[in-house]
C-alpha atoms as a PDB file:
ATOM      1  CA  UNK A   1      -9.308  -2.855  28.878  1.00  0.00           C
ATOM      2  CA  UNK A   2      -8.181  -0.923  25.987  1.00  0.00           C
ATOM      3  CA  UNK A   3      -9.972   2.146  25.019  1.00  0.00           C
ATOM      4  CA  UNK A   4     -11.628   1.983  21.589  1.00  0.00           C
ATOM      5  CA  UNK A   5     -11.478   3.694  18.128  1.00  0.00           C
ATOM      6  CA  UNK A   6     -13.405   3.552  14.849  1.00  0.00           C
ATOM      7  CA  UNK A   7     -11.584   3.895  11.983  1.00  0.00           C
ATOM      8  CA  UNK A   8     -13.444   4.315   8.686  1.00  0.00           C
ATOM      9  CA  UNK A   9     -12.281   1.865   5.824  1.00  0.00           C
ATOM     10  CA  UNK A  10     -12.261   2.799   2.546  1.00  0.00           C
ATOM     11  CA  UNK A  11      -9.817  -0.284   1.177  1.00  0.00           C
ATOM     12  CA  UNK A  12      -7.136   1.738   0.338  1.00  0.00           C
ATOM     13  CA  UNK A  13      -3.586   2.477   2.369  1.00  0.00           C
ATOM     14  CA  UNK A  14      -4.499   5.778   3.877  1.00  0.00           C
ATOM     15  CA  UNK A  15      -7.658   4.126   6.143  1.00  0.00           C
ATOM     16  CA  UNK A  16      -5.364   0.305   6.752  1.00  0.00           C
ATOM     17  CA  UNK A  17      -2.481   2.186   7.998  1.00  0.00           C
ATOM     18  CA  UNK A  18      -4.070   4.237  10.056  1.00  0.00           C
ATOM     19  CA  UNK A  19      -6.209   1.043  11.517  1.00  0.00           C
ATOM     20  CA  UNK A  20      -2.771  -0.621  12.162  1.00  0.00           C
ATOM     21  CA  UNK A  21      -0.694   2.282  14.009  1.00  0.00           C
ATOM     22  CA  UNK A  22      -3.456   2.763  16.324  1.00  0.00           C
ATOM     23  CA  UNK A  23      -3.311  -1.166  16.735  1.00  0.00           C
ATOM     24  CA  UNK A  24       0.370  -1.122  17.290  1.00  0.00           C
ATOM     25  CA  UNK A  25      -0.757   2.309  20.779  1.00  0.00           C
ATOM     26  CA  UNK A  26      -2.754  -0.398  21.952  1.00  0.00           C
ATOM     27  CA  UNK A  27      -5.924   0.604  21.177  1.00  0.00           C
ATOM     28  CA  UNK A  28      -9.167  -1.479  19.849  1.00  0.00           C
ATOM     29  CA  UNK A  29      -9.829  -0.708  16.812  1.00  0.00           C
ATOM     30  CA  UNK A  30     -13.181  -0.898  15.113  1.00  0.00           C
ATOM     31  CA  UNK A  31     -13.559  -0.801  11.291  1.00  0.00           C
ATOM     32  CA  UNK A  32     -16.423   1.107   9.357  1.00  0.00           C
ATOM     33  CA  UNK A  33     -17.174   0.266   5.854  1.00  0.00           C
ATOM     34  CA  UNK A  34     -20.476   3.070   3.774  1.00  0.00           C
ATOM     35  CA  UNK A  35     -21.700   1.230   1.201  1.00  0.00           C
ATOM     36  CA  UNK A  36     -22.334   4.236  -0.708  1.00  0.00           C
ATOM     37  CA  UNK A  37     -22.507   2.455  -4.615  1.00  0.00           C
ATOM     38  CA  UNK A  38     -21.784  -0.186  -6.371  1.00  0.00           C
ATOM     39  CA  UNK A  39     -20.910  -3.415  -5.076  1.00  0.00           C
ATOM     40  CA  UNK A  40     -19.014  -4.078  -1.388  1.00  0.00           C
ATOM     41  CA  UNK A  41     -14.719  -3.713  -1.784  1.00  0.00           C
ATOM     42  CA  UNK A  42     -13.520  -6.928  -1.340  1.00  0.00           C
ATOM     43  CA  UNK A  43     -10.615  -5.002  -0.257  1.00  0.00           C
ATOM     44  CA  UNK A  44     -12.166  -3.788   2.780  1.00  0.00           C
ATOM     45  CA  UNK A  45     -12.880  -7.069   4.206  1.00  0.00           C
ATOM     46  CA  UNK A  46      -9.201  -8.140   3.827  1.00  0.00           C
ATOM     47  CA  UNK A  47      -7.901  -5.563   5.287  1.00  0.00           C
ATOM     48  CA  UNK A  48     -10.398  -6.262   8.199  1.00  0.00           C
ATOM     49  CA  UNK A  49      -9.430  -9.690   8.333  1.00  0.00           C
ATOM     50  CA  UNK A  50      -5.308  -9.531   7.771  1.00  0.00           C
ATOM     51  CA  UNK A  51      -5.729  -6.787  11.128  1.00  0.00           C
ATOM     52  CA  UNK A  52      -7.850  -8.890  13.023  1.00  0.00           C
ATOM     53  CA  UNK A  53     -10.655  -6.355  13.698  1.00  0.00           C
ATOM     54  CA  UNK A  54     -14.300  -6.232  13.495  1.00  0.00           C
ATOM     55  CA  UNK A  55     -15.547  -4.481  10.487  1.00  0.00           C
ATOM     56  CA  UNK A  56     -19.238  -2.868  10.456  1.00  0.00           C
ATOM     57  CA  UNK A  57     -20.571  -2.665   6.746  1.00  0.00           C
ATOM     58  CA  UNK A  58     -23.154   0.185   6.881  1.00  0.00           C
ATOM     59  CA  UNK A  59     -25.446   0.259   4.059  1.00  0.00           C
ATOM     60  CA  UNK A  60     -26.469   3.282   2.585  1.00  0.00           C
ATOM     61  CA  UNK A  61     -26.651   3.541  -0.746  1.00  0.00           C
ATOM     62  CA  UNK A  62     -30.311   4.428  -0.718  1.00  0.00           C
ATOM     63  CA  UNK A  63     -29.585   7.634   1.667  1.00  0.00           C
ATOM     64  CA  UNK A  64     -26.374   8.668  -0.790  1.00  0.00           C
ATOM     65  CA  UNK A  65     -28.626   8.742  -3.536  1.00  0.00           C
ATOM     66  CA  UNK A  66     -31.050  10.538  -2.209  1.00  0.00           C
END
């Protein structure tokens, strides 16, 4: 069984690369999406989906604006 990572996923390159070159080692890789404002990145979710990997949205907008 493959030993497993969570990457947090912002939408941009930096966060997807890093979510694929740990892919490519082998490992499982879990996504993590704050939803700190506004409305969810679309981005985030296709990034998710083009690497195959689960993504967790975590809401917290309430606790970053407190």
């Amino acid at each position: 069984m493959a030993e497993s990572v969570i990457v947090a996923l912002s939408g941009g390159i930096d966060s997807a690369i890093t979510a694929k070159l740990l892919l490519d080692k082998g490992y499982e890789v879990i996504g993590v999406h704050f939803l700190l404002y506004g409305e969810p990145s679309t981005g985030v979710n296709e990034i998710a989906d083009n690497l195959g990997i689960r993504l967790i949205q975590y809401e917290a907008r309430a606790l970053f604006h407190k």
